[in-house]
Protein backbone atom coordinates (compact mmCIF):
# COMPACT_ATOMS: atom_id res chain seq x y z
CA UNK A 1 4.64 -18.89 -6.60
CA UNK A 2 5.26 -22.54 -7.48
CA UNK A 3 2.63 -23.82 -4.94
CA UNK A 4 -0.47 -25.76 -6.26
CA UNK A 5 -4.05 -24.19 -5.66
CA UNK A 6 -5.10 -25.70 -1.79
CA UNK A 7 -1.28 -26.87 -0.79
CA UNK A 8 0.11 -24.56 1.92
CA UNK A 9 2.37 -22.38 0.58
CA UNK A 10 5.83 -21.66 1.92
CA UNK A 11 7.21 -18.85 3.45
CA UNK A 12 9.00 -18.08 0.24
CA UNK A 13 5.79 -18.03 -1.59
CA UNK A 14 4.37 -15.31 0.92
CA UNK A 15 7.80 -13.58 1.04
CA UNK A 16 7.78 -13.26 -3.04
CA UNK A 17 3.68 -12.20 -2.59
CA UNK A 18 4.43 -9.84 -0.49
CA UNK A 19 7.19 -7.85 -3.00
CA UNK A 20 4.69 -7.75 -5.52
CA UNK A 21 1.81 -6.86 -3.64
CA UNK A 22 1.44 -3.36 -4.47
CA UNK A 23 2.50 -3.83 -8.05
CA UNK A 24 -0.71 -5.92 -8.35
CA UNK A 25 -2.84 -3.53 -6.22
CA UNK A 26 -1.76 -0.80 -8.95
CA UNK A 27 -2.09 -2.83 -12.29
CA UNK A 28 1.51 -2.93 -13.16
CA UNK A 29 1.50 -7.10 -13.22
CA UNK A 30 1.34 -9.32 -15.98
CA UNK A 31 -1.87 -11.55 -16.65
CA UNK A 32 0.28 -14.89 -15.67
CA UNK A 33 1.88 -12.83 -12.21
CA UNK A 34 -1.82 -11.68 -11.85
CA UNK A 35 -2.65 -15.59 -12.00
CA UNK A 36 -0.44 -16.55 -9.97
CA UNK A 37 -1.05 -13.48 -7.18
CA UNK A 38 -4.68 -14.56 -7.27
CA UNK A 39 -3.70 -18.29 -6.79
CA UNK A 40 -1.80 -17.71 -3.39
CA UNK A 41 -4.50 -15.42 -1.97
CA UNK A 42 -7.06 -18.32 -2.81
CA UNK A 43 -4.65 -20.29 -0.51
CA UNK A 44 -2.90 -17.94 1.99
CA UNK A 45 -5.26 -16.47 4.81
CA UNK A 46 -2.50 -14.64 6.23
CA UNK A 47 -1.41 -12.87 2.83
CA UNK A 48 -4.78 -12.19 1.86
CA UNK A 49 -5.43 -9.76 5.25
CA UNK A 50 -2.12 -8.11 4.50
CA UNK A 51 -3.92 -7.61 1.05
CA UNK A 52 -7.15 -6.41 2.52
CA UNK A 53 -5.08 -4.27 4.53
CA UNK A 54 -2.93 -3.31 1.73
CA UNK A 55 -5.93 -2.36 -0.43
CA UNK A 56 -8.10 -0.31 2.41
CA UNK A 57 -5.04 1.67 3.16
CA UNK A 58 -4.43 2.55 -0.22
CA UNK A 59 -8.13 3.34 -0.99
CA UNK A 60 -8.00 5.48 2.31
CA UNK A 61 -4.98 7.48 1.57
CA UNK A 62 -6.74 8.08 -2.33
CA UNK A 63 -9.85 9.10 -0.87
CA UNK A 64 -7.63 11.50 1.73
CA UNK A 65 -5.71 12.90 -1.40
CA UNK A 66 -9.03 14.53 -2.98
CA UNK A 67 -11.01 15.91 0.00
CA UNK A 68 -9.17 19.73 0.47
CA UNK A 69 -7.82 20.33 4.14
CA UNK A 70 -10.01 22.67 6.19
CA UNK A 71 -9.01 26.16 6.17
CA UNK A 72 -7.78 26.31 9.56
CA UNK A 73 -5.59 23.35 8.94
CA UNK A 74 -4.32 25.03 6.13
CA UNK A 75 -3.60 28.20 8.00
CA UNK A 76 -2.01 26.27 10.99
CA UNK A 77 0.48 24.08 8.65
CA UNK A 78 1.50 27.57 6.56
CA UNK A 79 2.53 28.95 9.69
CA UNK A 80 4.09 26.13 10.80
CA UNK A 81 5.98 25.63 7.66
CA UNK A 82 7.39 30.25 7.70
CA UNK A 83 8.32 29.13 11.35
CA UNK A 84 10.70 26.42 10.07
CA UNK A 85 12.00 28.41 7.67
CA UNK A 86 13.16 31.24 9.92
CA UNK A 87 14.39 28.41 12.15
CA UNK A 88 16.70 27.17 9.05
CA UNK A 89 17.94 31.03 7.85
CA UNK A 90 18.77 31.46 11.54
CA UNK A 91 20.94 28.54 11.72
């Protein structure tokens, strides 16, 4: 991310961003990539949705992870999942 803060950053910029994106989301940057990940969203609209994006996803899918399934849903994948299996001894 060799762009400076307000110059329009290349497509090689966002293309490097855009690796590292969820390694930033999760913590698992160093302060100067942190910097520097900060520095291109001050400057890059379009990377910055795909971060919003990024982020809600992720915070959606967390959120998804801890509410239990309903019952029924439970019942209806279990069955589903016995059915495959006597599909695959079958075959």
């Amino acid at each position: 991310m060799s762009h400076e803060h307000g110059a329009d950053p290349s497509p090689g910029d966002c293309a490097d961003f855009l690796e590292r994106i969820v390694y930033f989301l999760d913590n698992e940057l160093d302060e100067s990539d942190c910097s520097a990940v900060r520095l291109h969203l001050d400057s890059c609209n379009p990377c910055l949705q795909k971060y919003d994006l990024e982020r809600t996803v992720k915070a959606v899918v967390a959120r998804s992870c801890s509410e239990p399934a309903p019952a029924d849903l439970r019942q209806r994948v279990m069955l589903r999942l016995r059915e495959v299996q006597v599909q695959i001894r079958e075959t």
